[in-house]
Structures are given as C-alpha cells and as structure tokens.
C-alpha atoms as a PDB file:
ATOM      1  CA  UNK A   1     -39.941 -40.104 -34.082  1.00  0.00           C
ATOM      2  CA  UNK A   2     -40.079 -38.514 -37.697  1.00  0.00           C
ATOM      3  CA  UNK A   3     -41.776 -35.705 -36.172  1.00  0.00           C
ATOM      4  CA  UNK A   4     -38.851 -34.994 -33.616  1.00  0.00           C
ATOM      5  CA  UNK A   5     -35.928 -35.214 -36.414  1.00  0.00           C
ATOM      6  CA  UNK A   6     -37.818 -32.477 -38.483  1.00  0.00           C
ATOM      7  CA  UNK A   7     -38.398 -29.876 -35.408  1.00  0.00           C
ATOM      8  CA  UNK A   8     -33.937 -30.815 -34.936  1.00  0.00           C
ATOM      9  CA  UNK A   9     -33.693 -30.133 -38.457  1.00  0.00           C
ATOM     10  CA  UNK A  10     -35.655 -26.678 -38.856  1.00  0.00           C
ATOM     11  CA  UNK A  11     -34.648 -25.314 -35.442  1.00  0.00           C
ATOM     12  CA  UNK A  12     -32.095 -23.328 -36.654  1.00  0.00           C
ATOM     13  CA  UNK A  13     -33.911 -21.710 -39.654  1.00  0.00           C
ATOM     14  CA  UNK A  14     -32.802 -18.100 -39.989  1.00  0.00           C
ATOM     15  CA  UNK A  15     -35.518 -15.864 -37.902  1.00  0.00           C
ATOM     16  CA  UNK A  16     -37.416 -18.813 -36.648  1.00  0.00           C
ATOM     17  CA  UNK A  17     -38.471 -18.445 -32.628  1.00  0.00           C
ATOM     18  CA  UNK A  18     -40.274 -21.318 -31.569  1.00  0.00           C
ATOM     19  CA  UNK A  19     -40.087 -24.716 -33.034  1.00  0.00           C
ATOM     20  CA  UNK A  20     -42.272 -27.426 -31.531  1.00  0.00           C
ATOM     21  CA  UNK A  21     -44.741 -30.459 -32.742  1.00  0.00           C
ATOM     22  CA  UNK A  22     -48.360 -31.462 -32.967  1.00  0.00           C
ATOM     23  CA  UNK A  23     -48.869 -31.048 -29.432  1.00  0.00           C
ATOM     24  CA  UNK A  24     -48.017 -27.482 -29.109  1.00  0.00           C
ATOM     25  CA  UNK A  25     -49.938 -26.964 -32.014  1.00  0.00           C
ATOM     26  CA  UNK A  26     -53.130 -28.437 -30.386  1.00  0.00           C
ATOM     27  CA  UNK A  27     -52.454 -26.204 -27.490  1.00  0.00           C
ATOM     28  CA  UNK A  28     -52.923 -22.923 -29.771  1.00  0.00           C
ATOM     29  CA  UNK A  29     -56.847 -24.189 -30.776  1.00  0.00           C
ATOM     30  CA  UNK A  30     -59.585 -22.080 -28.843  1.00  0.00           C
ATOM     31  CA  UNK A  31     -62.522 -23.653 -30.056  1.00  0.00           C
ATOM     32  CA  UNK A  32     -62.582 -22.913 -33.486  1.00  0.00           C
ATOM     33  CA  UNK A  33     -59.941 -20.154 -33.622  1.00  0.00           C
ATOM     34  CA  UNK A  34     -56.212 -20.304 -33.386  1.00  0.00           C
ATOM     35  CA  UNK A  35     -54.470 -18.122 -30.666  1.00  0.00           C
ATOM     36  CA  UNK A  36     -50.915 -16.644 -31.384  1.00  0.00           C
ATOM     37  CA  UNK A  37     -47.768 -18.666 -29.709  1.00  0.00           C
ATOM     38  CA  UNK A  38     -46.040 -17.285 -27.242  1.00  0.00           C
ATOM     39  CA  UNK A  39     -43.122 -15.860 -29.913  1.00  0.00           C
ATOM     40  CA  UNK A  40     -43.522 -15.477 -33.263  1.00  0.00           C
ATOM     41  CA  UNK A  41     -42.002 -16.944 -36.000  1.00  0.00           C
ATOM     42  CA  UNK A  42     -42.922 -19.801 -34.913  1.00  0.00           C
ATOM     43  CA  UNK A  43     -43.112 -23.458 -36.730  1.00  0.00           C
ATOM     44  CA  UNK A  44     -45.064 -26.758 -36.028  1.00  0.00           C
ATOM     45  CA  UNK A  45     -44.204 -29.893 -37.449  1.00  0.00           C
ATOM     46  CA  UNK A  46     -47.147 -32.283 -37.316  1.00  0.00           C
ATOM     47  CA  UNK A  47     -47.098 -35.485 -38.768  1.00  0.00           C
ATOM     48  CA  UNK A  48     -50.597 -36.288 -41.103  1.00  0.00           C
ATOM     49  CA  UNK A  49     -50.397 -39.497 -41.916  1.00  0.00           C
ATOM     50  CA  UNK A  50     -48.589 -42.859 -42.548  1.00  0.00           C
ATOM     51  CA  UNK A  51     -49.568 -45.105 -45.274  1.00  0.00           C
ATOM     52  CA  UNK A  52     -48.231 -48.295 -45.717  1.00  0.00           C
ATOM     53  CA  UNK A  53     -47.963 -50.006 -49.042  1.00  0.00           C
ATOM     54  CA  UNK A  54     -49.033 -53.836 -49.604  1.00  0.00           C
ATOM     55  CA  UNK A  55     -46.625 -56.443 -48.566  1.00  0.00           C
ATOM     56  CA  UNK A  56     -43.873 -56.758 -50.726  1.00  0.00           C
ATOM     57  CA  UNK A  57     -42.887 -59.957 -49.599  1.00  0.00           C
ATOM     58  CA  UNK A  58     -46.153 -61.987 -50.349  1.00  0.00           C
ATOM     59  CA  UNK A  59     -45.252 -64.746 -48.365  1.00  0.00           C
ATOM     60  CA  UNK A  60     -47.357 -64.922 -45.720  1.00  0.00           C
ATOM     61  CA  UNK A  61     -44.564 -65.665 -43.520  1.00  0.00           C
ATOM     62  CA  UNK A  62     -43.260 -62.301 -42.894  1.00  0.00           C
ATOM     63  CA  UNK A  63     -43.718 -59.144 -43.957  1.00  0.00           C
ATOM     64  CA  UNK A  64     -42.369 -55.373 -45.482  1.00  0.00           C
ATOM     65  CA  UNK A  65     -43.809 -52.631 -46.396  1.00  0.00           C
ATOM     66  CA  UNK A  66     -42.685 -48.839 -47.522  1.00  0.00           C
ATOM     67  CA  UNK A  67     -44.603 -46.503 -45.712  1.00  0.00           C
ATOM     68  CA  UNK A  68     -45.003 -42.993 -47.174  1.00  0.00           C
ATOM     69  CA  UNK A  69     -45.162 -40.448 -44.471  1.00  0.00           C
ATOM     70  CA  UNK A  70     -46.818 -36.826 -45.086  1.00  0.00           C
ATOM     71  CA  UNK A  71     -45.193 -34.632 -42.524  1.00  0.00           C
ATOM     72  CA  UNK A  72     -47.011 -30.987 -42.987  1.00  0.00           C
ATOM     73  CA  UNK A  73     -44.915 -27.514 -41.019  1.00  0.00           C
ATOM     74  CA  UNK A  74     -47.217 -24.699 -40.244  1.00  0.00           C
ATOM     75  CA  UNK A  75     -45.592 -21.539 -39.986  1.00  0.00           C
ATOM     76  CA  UNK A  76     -47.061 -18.431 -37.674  1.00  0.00           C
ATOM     77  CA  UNK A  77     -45.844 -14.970 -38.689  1.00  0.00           C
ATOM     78  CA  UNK A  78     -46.960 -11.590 -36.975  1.00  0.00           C
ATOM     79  CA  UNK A  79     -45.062  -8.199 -37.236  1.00  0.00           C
ATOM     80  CA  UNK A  80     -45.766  -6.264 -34.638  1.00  0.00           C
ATOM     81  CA  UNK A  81     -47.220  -2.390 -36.153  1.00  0.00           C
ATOM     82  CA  UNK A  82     -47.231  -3.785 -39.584  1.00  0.00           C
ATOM     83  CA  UNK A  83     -50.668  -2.051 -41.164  1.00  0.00           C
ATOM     84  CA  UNK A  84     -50.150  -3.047 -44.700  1.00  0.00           C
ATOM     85  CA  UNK A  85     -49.078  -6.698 -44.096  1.00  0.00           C
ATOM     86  CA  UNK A  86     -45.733  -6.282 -45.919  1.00  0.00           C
ATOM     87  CA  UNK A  87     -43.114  -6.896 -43.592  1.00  0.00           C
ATOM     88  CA  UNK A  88     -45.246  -9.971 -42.164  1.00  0.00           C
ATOM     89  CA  UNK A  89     -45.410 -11.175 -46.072  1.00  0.00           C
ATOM     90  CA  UNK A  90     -42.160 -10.836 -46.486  1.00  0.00           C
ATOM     91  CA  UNK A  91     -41.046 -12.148 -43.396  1.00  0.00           C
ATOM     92  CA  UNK A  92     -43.226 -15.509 -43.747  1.00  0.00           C
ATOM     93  CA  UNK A  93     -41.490 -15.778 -47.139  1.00  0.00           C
ATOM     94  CA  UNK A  94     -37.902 -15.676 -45.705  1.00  0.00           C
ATOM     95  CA  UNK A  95     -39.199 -18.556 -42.895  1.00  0.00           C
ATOM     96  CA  UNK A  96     -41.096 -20.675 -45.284  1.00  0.00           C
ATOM     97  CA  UNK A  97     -37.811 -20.373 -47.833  1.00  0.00           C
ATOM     98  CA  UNK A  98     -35.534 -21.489 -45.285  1.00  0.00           C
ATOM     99  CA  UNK A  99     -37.718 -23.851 -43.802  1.00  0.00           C
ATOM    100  CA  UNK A 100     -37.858 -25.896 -47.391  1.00  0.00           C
ATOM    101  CA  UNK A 101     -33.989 -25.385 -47.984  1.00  0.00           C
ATOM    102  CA  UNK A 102     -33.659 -27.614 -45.073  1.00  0.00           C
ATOM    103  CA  UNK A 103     -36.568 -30.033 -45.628  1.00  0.00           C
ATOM    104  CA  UNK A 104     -36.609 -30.326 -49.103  1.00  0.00           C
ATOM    105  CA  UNK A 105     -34.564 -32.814 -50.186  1.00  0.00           C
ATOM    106  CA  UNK A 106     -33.130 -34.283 -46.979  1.00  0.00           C
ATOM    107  CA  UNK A 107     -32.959 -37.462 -45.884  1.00  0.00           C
ATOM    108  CA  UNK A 108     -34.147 -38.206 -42.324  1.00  0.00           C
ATOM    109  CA  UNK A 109     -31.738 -41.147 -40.482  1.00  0.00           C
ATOM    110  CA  UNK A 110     -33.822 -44.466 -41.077  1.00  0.00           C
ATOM    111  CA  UNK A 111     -35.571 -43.664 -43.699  1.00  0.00           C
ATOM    112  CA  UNK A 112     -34.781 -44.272 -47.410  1.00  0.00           C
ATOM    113  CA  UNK A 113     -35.825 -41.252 -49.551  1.00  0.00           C
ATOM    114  CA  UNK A 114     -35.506 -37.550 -48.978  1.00  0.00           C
ATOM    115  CA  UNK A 115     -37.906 -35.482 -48.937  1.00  0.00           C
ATOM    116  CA  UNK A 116     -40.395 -34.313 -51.738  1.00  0.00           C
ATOM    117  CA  UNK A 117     -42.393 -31.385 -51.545  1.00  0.00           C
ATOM    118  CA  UNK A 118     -46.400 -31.334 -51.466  1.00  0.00           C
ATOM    119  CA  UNK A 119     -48.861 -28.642 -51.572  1.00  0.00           C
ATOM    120  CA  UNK A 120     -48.726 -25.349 -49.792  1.00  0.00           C
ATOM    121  CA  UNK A 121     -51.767 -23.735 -48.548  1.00  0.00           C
ATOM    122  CA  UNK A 122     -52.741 -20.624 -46.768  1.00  0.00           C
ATOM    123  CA  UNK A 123     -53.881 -21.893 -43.732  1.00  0.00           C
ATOM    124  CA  UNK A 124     -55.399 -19.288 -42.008  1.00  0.00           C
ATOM    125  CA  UNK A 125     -55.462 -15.010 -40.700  1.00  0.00           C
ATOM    126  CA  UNK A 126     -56.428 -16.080 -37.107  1.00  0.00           C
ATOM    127  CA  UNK A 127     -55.136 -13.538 -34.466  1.00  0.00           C
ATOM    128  CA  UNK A 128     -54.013 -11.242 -37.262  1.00  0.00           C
ATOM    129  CA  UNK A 129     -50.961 -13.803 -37.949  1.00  0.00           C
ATOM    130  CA  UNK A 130     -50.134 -15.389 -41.382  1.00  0.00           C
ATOM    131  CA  UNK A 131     -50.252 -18.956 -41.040  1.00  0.00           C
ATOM    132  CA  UNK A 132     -49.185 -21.120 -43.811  1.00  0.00           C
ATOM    133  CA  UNK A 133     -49.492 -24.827 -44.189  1.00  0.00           C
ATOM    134  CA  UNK A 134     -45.797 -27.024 -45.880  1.00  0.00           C
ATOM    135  CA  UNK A 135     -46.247 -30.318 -46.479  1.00  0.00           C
ATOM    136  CA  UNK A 136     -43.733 -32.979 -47.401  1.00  0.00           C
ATOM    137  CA  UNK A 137     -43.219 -36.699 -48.126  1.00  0.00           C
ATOM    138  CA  UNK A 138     -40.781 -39.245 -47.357  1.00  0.00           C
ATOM    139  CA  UNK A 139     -41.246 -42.924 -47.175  1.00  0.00           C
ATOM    140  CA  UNK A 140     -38.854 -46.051 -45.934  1.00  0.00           C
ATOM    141  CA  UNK A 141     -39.052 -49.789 -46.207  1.00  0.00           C
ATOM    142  CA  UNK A 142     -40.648 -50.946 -42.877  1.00  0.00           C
ATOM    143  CA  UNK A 143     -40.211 -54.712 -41.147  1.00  0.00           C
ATOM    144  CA  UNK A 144     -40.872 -55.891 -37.989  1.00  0.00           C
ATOM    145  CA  UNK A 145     -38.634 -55.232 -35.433  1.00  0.00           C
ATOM    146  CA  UNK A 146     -37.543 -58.904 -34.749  1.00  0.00           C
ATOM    147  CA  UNK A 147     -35.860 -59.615 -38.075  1.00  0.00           C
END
C-alpha cells in the first residue's frame, strides 16, 4: 500500500520515465549485476522495512502500535554519448531534487507523520548508469482492523 502512494506521488517528477516498485526492481537483477530499465530516468520505490513499536496500550486486551516505515527510491540515470559523466551527474541531481521535493515532508493518506529524510547512498555504476539509493521514514499509529 505505502509503496503504491509513493510511485502516485513521484510519477510526475520533472524528467522522470519510468516509475515502478520493488518488483520491477527485482526484475533488473542478473545475478549479481543490475541491467538498465527499459527507459531511463527511471525510479523504484521499495519498501525496507516496518517496525513496530511496543504496545502502547499495555492492556493485554487489545493492542496499538506506531510502526515506522523506511521506504528507500532508487534512481537510474544514463545519458546516452555522455563521456565525461556530466550531463548524467547533473541530470541524476535534477531527478533526485525533485524526487525529495515531493517526498520530503509529505504526508501519505493513513498515516500520521510526513516524511523525514534518511541516508543517501551511491548505490551502484552497473550498466554504465548512476544509481542512487533515497531513503525516507514515516510512521502511523496501527490497530487492528476490528476496532
């Protein structure tokens, strides 16, 4: 679910091609290297992890529980003819930028805080692309569905 309302959130990110989740991600692994997407830029939204917090009701009875969720967006960037790597830098920058201008901050429906950043890594040179590696946080109180 969380993963979905990012990729509807970054899909129209100035430059950005393809937009699509863990799955399409997995698809790109050839053993251990990466092939390019079909189009560059190109973003994946995978989420990493939930962790829930203890039970803040205690009572044995019922229970909630925020659950942090680390959401990371790896970015693929190739210019075609670009020797020097300048206009792919540059180009990665502009995604990445607009990519956390709409992340960053923002509050995904049914959840209760927006968005904090995390780290950025360089996440790889496979296929001659730049991939980078965004990661954010968000977390929302969590019950069970019958209360």
């Amino acid at each position: 679910m969380l993963g979905t309302l990012v990729e509807a959130q970054i899909a129209d990110v100035a430059g950005l091609k393809l937009v699509e989740g863990a799955a399409g991600f997995a698809a790109l692994r050839q053993g251990d290297k990466l092939t390019l997407p079909r189009v560059t830029p190109a973003a994946y939204v995978v989420v990493l992890q939930e962790q829930p917090g203890p039970d803040l009701r205690d009572t044995g009875l019922s229970v909630a529980q925020d659950v942090m969720y680390h959401v990371a967006i790896i970015t693929v960037v190739k210019f075609a003819g670009d020797t020097t790597g300048d206009k792919t830098n540059a180009l990665s920058d502009q995604i990445r930028s607009g990519i956390k201008n709409k992340i960053f901050g923002w509050t995904p429906a049914g959840f209760d805080e927006a968005f904090a950043r995390g780290p950025s890594v360089l996440f790889d040179f496979d296929a001659g692309a730049h991939w980078h590696q965004d990661e954010f946080f968000t977390k929302r109180l969590e019950v069970p569905e019958n209360e």
